[in-house]
Protein backbone atom coordinates (compact mmCIF):
# COMPACT_ATOMS: atom_id res chain seq x y z
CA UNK A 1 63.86 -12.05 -112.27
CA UNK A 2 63.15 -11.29 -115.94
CA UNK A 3 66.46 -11.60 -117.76
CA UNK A 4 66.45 -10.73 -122.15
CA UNK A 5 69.41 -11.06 -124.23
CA UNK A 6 70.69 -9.09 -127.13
CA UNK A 7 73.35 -10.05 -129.46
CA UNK A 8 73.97 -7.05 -131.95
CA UNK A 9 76.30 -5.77 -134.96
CA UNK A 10 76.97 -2.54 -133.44
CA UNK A 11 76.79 -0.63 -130.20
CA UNK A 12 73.37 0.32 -129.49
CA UNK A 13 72.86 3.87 -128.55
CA UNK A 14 72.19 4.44 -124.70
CA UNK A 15 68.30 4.09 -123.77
CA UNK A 16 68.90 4.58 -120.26
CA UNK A 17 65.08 5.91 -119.07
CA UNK A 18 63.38 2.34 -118.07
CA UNK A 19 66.59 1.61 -116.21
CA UNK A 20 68.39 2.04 -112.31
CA UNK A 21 71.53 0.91 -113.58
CA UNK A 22 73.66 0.19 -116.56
CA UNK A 23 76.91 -0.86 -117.11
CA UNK A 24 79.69 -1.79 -120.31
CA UNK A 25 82.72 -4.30 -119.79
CA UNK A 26 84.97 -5.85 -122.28
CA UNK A 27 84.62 -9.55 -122.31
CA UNK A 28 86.61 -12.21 -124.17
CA UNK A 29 85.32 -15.60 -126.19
CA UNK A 30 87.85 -17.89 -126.18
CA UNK A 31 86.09 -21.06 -127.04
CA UNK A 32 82.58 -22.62 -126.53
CA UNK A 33 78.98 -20.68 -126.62
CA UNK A 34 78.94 -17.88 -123.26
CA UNK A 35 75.05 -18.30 -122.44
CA UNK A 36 73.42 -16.91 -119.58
CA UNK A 37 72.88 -19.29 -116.68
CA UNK A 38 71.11 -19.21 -113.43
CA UNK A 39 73.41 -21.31 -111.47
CA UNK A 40 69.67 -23.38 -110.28
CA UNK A 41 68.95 -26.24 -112.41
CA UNK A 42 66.30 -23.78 -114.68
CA UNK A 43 68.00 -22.12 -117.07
CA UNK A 44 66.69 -20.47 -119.56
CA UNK A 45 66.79 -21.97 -123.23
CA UNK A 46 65.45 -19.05 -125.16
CA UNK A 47 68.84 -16.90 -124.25
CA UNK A 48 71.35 -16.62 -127.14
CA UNK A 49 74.65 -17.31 -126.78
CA UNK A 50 76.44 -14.41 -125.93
CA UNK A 51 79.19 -14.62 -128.34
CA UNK A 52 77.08 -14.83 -132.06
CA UNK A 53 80.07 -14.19 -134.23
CA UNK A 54 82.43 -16.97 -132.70
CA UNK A 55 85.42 -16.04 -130.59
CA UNK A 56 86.77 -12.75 -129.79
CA UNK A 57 86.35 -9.42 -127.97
CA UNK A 58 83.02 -8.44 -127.13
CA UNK A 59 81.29 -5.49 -125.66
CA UNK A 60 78.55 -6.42 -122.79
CA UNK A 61 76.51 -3.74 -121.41
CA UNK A 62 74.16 -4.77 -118.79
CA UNK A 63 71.11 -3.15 -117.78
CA UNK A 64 69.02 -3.55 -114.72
CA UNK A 65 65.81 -2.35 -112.82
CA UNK A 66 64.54 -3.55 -109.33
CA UNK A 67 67.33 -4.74 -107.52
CA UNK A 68 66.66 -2.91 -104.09
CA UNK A 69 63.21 -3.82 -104.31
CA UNK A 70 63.45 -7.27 -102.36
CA UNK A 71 66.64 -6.90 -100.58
CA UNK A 72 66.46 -10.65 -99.45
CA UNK A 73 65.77 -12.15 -102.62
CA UNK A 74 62.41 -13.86 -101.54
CA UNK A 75 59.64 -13.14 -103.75
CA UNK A 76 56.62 -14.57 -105.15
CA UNK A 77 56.70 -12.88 -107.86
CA UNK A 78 60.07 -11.22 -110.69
CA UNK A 79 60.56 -8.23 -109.21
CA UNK A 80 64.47 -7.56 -110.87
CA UNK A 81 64.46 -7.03 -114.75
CA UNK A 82 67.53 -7.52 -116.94
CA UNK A 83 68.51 -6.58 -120.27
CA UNK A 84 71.99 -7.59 -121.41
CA UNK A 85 73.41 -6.66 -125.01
CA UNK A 86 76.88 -8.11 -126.25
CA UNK A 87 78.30 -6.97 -129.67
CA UNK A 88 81.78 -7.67 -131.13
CA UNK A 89 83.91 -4.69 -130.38
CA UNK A 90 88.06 -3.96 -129.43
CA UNK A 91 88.63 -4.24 -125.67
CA UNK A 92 87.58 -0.85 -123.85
CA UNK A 93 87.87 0.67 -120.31
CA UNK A 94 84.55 -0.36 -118.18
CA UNK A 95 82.32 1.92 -117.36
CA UNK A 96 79.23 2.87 -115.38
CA UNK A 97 76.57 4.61 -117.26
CA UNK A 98 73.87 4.77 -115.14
CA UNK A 99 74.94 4.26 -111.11
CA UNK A 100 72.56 3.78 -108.03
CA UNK A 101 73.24 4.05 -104.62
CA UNK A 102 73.31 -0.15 -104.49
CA UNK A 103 76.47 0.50 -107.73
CA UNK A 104 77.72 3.55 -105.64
CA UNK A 105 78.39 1.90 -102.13
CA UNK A 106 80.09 -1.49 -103.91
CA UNK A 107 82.58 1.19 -105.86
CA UNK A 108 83.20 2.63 -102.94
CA UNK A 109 83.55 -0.80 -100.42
CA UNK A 110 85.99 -1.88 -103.63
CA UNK A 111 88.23 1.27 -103.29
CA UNK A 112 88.95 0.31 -99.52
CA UNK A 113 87.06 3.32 -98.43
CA UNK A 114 85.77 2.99 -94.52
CA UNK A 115 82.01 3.08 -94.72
CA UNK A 116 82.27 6.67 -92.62
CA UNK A 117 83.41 7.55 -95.57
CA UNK A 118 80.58 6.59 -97.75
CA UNK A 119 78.11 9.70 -98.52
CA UNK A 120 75.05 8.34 -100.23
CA UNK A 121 73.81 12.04 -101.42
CA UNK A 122 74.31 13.21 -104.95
CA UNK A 123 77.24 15.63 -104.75
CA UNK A 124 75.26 19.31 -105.75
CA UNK A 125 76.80 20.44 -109.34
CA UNK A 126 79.67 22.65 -107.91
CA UNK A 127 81.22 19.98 -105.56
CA UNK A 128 83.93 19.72 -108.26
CA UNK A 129 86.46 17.63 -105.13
CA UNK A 130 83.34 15.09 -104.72
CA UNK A 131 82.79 14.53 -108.11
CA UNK A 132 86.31 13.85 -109.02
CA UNK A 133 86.58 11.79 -105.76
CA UNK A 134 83.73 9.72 -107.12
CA UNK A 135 85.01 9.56 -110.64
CA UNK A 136 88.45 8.47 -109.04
CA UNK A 137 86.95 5.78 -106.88
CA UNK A 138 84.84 4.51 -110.17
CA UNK A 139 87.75 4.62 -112.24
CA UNK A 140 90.28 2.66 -109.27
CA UNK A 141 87.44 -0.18 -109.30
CA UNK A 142 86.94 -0.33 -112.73
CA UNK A 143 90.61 -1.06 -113.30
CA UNK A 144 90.75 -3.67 -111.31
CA UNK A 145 87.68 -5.42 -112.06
CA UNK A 146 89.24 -5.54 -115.58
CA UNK A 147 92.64 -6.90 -114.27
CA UNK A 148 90.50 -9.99 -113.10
């Protein structure tokens, strides 16, 4: 995977076309320098840390491309790009910007719905009850991934 690293002033505005998914969470800096590792023994270097003004509240929206490309992970060659861009900014609700079905069936697994339940269509524009259903099941998951 190809993995870049922004640490910015300001919230970037949305640039959502080279991208399958994107989404913002709130993240905290207590202490030490938040850098992106692998959890192998190569990690990247070049990556900043991820909290460039010291501790505090930071906004991290993460952006990604090519995750349901190689399903098992084996692969000669990056297949998954990521872009991930923190700046300082007041704790805010998370959110999903940009969903795919891969973002769509974990919201839904996360909301205890049965997978009969799980409709991997895009609801048409006047299935108002599936779209709030969706929003409701975002929202649910959201919530609690920020209680964590």
């Amino acid at each position: 995977m190809r993995v870049t690293a922004q640490c910015l002033d300001a919230a970037p505005p949305v640039e959502a076309a080279d991208w399958e998914e994107i989404v913002e969470v709130s993240v905290r800096s207590v202490a030490g320098d938040p850098r992106i590792n692998s959890g192998y023994d190569i990690t990247p270097d070049d990556l900043p840390a991820l909290n460039p003004q010291g501790p505090g509240w930071y906004r991290m929206r993460v952006h990604a491309s090519g995750r349901s490309i190689n399903p098992d992970g084996v692969s000669e060659e990056p297949g998954e790009d990521y872009l991930i861009a923190v700046w300082p900014q007041e704790p805010a609700e998370a959110g999903v910007i940009r969903s795919s079905k891969m973002i769509d069936e974990a919201l839904l697994a996360n909301a205890d719905t049965t997978p009969d339940d799980i409709s991997h269509a895009t609801p048409e524009p006047d299935d108002a009850a599936e779209r709030d259903r969706r929003a409701d099941v975002r929202a649910r998951l959201l919530r609690s991934l920020q209680d964590d």
